[in-house]
C-alpha atoms as a PDB file:
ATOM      1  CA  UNK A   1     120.197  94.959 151.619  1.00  0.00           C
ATOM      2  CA  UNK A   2     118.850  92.470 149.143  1.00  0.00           C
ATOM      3  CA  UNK A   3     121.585  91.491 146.730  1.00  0.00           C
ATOM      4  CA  UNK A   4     121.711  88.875 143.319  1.00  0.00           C
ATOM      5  CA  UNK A   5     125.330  88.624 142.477  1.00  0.00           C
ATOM      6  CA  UNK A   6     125.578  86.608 138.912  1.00  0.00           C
ATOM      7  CA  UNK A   7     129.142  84.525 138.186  1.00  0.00           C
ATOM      8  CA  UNK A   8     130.239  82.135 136.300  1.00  0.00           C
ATOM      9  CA  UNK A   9     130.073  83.899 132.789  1.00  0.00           C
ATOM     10  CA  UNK A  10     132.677  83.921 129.897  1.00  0.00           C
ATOM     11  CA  UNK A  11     133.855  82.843 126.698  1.00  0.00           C
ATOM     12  CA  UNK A  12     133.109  79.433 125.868  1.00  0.00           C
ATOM     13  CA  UNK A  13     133.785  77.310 122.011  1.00  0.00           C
ATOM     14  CA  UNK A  14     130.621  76.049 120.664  1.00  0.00           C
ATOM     15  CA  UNK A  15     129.181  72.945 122.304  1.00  0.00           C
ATOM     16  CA  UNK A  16     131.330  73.516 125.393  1.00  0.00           C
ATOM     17  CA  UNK A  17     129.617  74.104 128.590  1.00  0.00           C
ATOM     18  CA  UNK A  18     129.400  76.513 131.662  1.00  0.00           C
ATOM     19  CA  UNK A  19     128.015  76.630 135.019  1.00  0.00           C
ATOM     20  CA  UNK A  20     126.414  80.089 135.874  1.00  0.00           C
ATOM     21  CA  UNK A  21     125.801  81.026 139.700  1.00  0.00           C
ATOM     22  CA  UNK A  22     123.743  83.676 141.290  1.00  0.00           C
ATOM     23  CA  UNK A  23     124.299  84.646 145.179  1.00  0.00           C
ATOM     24  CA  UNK A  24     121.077  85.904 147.024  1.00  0.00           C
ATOM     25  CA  UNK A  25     121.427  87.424 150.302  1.00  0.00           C
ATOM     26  CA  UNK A  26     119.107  90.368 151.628  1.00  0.00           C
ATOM     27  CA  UNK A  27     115.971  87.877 151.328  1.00  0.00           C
ATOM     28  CA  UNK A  28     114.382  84.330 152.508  1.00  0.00           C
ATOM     29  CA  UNK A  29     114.928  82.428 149.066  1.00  0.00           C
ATOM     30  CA  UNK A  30     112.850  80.056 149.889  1.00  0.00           C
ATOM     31  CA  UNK A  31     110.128  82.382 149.553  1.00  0.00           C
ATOM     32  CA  UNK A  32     111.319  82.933 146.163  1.00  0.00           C
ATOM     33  CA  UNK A  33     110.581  81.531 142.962  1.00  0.00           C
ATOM     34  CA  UNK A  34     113.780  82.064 141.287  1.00  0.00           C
ATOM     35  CA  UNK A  35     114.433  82.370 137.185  1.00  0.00           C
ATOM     36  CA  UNK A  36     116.904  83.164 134.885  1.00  0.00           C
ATOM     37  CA  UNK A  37     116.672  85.256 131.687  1.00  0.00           C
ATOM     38  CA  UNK A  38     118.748  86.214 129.053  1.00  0.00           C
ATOM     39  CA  UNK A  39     119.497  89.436 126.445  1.00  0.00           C
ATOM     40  CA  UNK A  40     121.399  89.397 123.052  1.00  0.00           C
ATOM     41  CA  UNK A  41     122.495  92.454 121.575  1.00  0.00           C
ATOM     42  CA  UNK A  42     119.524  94.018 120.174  1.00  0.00           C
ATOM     43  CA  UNK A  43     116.747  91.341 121.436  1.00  0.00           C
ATOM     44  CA  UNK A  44     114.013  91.276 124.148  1.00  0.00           C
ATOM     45  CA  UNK A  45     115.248  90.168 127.430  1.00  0.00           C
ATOM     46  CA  UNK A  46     113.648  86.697 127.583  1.00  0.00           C
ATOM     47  CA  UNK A  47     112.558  84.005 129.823  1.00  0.00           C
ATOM     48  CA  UNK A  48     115.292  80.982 129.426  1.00  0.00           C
ATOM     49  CA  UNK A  49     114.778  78.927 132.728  1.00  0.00           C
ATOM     50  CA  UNK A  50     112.532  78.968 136.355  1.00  0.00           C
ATOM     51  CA  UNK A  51     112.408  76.947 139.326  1.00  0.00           C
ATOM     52  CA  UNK A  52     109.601  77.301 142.029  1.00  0.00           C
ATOM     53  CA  UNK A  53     110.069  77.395 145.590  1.00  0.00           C
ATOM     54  CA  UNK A  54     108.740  74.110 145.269  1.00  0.00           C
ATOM     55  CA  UNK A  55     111.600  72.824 142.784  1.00  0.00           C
ATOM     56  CA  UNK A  56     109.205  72.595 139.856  1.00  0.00           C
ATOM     57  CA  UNK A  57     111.087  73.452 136.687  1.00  0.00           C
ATOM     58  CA  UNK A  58     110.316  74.951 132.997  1.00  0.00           C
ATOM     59  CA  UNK A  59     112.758  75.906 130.748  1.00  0.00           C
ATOM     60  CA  UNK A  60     112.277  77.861 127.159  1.00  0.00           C
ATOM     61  CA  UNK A  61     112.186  75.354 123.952  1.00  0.00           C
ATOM     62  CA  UNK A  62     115.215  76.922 122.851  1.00  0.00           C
ATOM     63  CA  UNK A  63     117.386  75.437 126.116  1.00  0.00           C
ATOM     64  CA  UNK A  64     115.559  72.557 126.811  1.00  0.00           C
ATOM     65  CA  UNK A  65     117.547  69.178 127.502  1.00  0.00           C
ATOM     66  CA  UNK A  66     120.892  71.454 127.193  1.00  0.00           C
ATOM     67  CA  UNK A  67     120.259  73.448 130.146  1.00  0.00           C
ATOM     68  CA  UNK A  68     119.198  72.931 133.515  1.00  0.00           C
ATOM     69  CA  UNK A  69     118.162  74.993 136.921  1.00  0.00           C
ATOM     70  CA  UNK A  70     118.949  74.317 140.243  1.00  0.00           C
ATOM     71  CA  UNK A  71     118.752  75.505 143.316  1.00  0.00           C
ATOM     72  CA  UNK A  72     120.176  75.112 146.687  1.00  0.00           C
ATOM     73  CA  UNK A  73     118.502  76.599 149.370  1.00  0.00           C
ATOM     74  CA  UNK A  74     120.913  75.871 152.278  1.00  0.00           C
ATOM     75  CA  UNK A  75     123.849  78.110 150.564  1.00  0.00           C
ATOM     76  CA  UNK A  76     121.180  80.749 149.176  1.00  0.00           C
ATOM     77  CA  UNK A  77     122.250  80.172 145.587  1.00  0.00           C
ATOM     78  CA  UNK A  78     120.728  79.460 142.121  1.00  0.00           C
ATOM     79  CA  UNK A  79     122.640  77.784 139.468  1.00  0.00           C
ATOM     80  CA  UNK A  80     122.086  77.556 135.476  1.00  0.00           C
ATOM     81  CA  UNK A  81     124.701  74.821 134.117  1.00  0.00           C
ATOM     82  CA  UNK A  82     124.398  75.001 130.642  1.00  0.00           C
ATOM     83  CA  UNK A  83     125.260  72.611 127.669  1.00  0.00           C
ATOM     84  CA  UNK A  84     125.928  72.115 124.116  1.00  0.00           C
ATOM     85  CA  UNK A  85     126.269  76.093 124.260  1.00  0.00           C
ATOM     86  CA  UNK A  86     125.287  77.377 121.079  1.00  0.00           C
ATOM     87  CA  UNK A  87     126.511  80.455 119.190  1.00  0.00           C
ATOM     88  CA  UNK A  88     122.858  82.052 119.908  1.00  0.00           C
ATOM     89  CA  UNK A  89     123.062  81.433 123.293  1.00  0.00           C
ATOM     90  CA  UNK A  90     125.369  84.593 123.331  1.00  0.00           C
ATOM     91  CA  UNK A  91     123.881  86.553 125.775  1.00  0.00           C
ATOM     92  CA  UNK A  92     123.723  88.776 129.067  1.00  0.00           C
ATOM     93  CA  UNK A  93     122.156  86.183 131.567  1.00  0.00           C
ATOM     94  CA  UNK A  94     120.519  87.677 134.587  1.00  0.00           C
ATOM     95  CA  UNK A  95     118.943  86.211 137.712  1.00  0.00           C
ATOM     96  CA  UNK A  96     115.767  87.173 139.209  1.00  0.00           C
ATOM     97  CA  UNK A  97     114.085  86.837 142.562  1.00  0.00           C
ATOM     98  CA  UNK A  98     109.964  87.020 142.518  1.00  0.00           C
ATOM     99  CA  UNK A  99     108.274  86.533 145.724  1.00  0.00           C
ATOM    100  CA  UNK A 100     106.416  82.978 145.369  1.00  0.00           C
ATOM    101  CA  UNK A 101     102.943  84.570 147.025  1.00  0.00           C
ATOM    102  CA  UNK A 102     103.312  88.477 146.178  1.00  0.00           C
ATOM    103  CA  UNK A 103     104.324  87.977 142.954  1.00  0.00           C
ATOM    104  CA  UNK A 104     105.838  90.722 140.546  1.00  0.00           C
ATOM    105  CA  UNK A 105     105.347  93.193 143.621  1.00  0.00           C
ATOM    106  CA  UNK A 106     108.409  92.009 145.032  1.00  0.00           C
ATOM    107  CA  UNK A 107     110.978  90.946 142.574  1.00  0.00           C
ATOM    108  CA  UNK A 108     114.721  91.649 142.539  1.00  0.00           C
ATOM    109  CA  UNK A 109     117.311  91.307 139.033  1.00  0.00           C
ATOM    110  CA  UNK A 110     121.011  90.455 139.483  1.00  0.00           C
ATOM    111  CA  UNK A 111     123.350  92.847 137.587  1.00  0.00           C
ATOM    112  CA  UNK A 112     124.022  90.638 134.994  1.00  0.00           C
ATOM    113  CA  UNK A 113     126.644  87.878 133.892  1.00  0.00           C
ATOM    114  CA  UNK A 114     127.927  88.030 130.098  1.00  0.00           C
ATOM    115  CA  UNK A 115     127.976  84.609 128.493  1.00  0.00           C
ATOM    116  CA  UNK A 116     130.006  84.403 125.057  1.00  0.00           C
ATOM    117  CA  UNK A 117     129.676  81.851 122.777  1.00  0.00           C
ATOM    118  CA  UNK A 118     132.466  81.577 120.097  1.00  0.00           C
ATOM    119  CA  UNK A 119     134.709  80.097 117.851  1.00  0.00           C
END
């Protein structure tokens, strides 16, 4: 049974950080190119960060140099540590699995981790 399990969400001040961790099992991840997205009340879900199966990285404009992907193979897990949070960076953050040859046919979300961030 394939499985994403977000954590690490929560209520953070402005300019604080957090460390956001999603738990694959069910699949090979390294098979997987692996991303994280994001959705604020009443916006598009969008693209925020993406790392390949061969570690290649892109992030969106609006994270760059405050966030950054990772992901460790060995413990089947994908992590998003995140900096200088913003207020707009208030958001549901969810992790997806797409398979790195089949593409969008095979492609798995996580339920979903709510970030807060708030003074």
């Amino acid at each position: 049974q394939v499985q994403l399990v977000e954590s690490g969400g929560g209520l953070v001040q402005p300019g604080g950080s957090l460390r956001l961790s999603c738990a694959v099992s069910g699949f090979i991840l390294t098979h997987y190119n692996m991303y994280w997205h994001r959705q604020a009340p009443g916006k598009w879900r969008e693209l925020v960060a993406s790392i390949s199966i061969n570690f290649s990285r892109m992030y969106a404009d609006s994270v760059k140099g405050r966030f950054t992907i990772a992901r460790d193979n060995a413990m089947n897990t994908v992590h998003l540590q995140m900096n200088s949070l913003k207020f707009e960076d208030t958001a549901v953050y969810y992790c997806r699995a797409e398979h790195a040859t089949l593409g969008s046919q095979v492609t798995y979300w996580g339920q979903g981790t709510q970030v807060t961030v708030s003074s």
